[in-house]
N, C-alpha and C. Protein backbone atom coordinates (compact mmCIF):
# COMPACT_ATOMS: atom_id res chain seq x y z
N UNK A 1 59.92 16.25 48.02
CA UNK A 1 60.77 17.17 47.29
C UNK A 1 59.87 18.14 46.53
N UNK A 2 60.15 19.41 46.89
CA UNK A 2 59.24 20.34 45.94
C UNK A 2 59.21 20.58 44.54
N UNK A 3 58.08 20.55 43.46
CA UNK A 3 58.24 20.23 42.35
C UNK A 3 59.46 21.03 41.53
N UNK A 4 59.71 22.08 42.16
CA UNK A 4 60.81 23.10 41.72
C UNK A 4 62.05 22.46 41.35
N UNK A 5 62.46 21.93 42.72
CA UNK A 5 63.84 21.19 42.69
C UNK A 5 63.85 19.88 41.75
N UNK A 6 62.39 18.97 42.33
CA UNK A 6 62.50 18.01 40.85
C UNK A 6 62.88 18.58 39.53
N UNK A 7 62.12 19.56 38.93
CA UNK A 7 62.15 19.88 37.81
C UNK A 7 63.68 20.09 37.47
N UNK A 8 64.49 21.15 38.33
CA UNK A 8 65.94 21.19 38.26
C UNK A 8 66.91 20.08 38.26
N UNK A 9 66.57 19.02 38.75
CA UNK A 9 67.12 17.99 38.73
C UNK A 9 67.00 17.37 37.79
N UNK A 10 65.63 17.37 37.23
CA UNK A 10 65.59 16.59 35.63
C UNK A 10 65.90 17.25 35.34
N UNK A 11 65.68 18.41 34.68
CA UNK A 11 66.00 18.99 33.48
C UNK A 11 67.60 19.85 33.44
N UNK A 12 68.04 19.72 34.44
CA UNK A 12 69.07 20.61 34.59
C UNK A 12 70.73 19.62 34.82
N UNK A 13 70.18 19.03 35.48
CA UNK A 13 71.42 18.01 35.80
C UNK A 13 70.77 16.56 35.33
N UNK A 14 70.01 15.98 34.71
CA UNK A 14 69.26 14.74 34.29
C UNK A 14 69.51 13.50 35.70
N UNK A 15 69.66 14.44 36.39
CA UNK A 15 68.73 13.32 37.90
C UNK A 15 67.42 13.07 38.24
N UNK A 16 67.13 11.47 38.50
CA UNK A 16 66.17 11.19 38.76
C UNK A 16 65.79 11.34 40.11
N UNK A 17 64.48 11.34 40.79
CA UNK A 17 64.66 11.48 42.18
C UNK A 17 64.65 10.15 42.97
N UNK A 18 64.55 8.93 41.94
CA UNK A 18 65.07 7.83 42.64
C UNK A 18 66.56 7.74 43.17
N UNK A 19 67.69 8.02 42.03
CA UNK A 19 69.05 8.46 42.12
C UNK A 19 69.16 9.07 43.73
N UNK A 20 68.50 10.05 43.93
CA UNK A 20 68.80 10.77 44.86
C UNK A 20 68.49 9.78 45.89
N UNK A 21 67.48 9.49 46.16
CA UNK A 21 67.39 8.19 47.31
C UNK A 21 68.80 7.06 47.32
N UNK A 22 68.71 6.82 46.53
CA UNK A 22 69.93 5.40 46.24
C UNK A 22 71.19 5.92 47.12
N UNK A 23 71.05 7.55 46.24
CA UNK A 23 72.45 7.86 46.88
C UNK A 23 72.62 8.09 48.60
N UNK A 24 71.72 7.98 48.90
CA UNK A 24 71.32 7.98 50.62
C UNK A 24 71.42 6.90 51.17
N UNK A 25 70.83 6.18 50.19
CA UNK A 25 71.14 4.62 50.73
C UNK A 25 72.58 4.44 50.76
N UNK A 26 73.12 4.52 49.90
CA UNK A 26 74.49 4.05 49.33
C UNK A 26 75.58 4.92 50.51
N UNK A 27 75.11 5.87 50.96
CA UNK A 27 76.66 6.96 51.45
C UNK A 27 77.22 6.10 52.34
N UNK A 28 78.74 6.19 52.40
CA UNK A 28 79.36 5.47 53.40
C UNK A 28 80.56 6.91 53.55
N UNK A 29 79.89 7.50 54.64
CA UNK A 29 80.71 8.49 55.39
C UNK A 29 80.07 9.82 55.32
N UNK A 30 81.06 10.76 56.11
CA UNK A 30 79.65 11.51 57.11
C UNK A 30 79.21 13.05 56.12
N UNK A 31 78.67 13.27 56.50
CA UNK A 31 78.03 14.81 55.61
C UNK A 31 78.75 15.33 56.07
N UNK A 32 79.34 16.09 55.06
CA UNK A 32 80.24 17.53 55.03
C UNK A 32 79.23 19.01 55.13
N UNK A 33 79.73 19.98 55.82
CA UNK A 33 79.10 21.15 55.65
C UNK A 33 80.04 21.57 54.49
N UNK A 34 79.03 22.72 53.69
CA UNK A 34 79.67 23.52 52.70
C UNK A 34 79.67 25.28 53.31
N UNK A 35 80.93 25.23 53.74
CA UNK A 35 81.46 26.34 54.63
C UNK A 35 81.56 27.82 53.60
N UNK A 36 81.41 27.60 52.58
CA UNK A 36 81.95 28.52 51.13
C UNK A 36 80.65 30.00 51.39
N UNK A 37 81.42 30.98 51.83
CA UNK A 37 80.53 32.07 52.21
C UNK A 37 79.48 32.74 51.19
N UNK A 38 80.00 32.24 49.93
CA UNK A 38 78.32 31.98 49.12
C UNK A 38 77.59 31.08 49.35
N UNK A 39 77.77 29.85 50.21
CA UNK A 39 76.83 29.02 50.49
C UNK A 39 76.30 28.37 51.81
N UNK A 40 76.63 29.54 52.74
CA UNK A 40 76.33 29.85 53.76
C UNK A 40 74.95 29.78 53.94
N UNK A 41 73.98 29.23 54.93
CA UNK A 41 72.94 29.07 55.90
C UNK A 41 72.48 28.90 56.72
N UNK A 42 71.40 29.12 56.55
CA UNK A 42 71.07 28.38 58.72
C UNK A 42 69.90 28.12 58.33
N UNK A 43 69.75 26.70 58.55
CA UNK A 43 70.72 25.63 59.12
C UNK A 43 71.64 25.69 57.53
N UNK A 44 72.67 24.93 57.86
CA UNK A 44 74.27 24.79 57.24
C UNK A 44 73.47 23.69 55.96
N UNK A 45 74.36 24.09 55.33
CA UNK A 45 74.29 23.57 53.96
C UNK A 45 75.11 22.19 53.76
N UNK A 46 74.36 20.80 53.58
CA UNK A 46 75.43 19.60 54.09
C UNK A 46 75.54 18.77 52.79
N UNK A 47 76.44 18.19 52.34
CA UNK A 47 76.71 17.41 51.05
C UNK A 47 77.66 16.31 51.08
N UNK A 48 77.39 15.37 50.45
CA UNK A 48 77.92 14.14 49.92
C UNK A 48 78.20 13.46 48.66
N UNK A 49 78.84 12.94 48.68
CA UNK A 49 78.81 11.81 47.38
C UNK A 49 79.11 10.63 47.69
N UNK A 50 77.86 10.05 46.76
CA UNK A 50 77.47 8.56 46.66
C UNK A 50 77.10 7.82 45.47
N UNK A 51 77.13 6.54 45.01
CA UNK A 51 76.62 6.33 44.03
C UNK A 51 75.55 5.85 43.98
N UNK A 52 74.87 5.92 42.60
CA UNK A 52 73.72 5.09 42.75
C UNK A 52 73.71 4.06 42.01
N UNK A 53 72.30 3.38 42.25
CA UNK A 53 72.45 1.45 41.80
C UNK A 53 73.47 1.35 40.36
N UNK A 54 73.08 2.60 39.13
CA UNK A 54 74.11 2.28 38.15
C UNK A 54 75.32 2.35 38.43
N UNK A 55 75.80 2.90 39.23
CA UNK A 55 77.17 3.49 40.07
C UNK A 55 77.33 4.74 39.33
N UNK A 56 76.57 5.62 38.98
CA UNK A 56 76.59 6.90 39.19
C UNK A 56 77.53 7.62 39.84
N UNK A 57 78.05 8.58 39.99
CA UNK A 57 78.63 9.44 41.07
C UNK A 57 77.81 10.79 41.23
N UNK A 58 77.30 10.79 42.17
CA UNK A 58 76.21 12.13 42.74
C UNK A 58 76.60 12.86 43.61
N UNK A 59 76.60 14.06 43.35
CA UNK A 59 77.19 15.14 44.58
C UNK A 59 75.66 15.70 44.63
N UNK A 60 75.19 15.49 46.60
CA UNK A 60 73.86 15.16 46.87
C UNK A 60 73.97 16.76 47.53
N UNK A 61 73.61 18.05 47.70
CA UNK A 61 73.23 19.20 48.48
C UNK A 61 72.15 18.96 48.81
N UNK A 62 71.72 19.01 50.59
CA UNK A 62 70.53 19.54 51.46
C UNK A 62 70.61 20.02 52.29
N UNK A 63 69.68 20.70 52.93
CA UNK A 63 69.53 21.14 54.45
C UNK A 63 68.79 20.04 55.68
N UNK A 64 69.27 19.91 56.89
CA UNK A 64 68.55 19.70 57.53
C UNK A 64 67.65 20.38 58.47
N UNK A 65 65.82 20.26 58.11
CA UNK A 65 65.70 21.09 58.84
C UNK A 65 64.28 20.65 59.61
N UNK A 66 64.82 20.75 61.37
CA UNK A 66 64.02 20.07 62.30
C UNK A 66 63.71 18.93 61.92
N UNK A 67 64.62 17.69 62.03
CA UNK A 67 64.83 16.63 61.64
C UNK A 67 64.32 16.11 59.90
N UNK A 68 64.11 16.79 59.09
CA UNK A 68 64.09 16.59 57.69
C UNK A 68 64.90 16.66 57.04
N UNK A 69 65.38 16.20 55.86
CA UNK A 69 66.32 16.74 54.90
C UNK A 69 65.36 17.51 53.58
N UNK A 70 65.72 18.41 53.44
CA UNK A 70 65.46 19.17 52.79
C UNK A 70 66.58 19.33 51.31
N UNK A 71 66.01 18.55 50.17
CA UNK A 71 67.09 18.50 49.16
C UNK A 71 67.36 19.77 48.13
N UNK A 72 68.51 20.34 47.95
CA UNK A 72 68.67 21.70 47.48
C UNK A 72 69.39 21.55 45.86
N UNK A 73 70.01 20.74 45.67
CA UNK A 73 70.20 19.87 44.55
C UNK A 73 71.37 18.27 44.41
N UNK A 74 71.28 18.21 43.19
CA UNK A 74 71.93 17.01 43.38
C UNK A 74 72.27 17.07 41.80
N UNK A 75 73.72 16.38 41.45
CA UNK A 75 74.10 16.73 40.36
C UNK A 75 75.64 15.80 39.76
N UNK A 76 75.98 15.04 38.74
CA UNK A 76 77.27 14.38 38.62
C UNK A 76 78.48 15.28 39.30
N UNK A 77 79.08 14.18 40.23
CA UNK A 77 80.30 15.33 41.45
C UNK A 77 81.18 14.82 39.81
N UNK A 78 82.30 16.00 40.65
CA UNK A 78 83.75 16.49 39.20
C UNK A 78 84.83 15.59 40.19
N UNK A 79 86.01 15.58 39.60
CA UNK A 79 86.85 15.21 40.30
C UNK A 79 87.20 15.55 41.84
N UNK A 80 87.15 16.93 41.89
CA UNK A 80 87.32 17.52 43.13
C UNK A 80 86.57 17.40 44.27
N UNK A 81 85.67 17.26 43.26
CA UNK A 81 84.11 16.87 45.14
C UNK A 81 84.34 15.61 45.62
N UNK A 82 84.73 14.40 44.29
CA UNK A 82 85.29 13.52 44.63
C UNK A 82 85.85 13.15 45.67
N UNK A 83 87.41 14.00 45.39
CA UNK A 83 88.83 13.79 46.04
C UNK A 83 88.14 14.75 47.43
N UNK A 84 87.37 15.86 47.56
CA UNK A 84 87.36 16.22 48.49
C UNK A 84 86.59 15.32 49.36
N UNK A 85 85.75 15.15 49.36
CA UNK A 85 84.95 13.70 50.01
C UNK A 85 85.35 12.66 50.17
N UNK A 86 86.02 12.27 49.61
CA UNK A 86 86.56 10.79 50.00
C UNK A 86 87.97 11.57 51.11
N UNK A 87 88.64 12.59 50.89
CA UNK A 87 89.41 13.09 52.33
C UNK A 87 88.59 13.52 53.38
N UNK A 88 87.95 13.98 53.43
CA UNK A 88 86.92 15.08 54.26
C UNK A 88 86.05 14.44 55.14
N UNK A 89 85.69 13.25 54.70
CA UNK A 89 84.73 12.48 55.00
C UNK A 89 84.71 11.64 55.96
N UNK A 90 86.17 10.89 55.69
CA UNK A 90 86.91 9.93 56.56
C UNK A 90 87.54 10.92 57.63
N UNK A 91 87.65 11.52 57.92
CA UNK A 91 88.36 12.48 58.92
C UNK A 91 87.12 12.39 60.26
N UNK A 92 85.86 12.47 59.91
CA UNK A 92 85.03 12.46 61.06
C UNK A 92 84.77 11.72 61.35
């Protein structure tokens, strides 16, 4: 993870970058693209939520790119990323 995004993650959303692992471990269901024409890319912009070991709730943003994930941030999901993920998710 580039020190950039660490830093944003601590200091901005108080994620650790262990959190972020956990929550990889933890996902049960499939990455969503974020279709939202401000957050448009190539490659596609993919996100989840998962918890981590505290049971956290993390809304995880990365790219995949040429088989890497590339993490863009990660941050406590709101209700809605929630509810959208737990519908969205199970559908694929």
């Amino acid at each position: 993870m580039p020190s950039a995004v660490g830093a944003k993650l601590k200091l901005k959303h108080g994620v650790a970058r262990q959190e972020v692992f956990e929550c990889f471990e933890n996902r049960d269901g499939a990455f969503l693209i974020d279709d939202r024409e401000a957050h448009r890319r190539n490659p596609p912009t993919l996100w989840f939520v998962a918890e981590t070991r505290n049971r956290r709730l993390l809304k995880v943003v990365f790219q995949n790119r040429n088989g890497k994930f590339h993490l863009l941030t990660a941050y406590e999901a709101n209700h809605d990323e929630i509810r959208i993920y737990e519908t969205k998710s199970k559908e694929n």
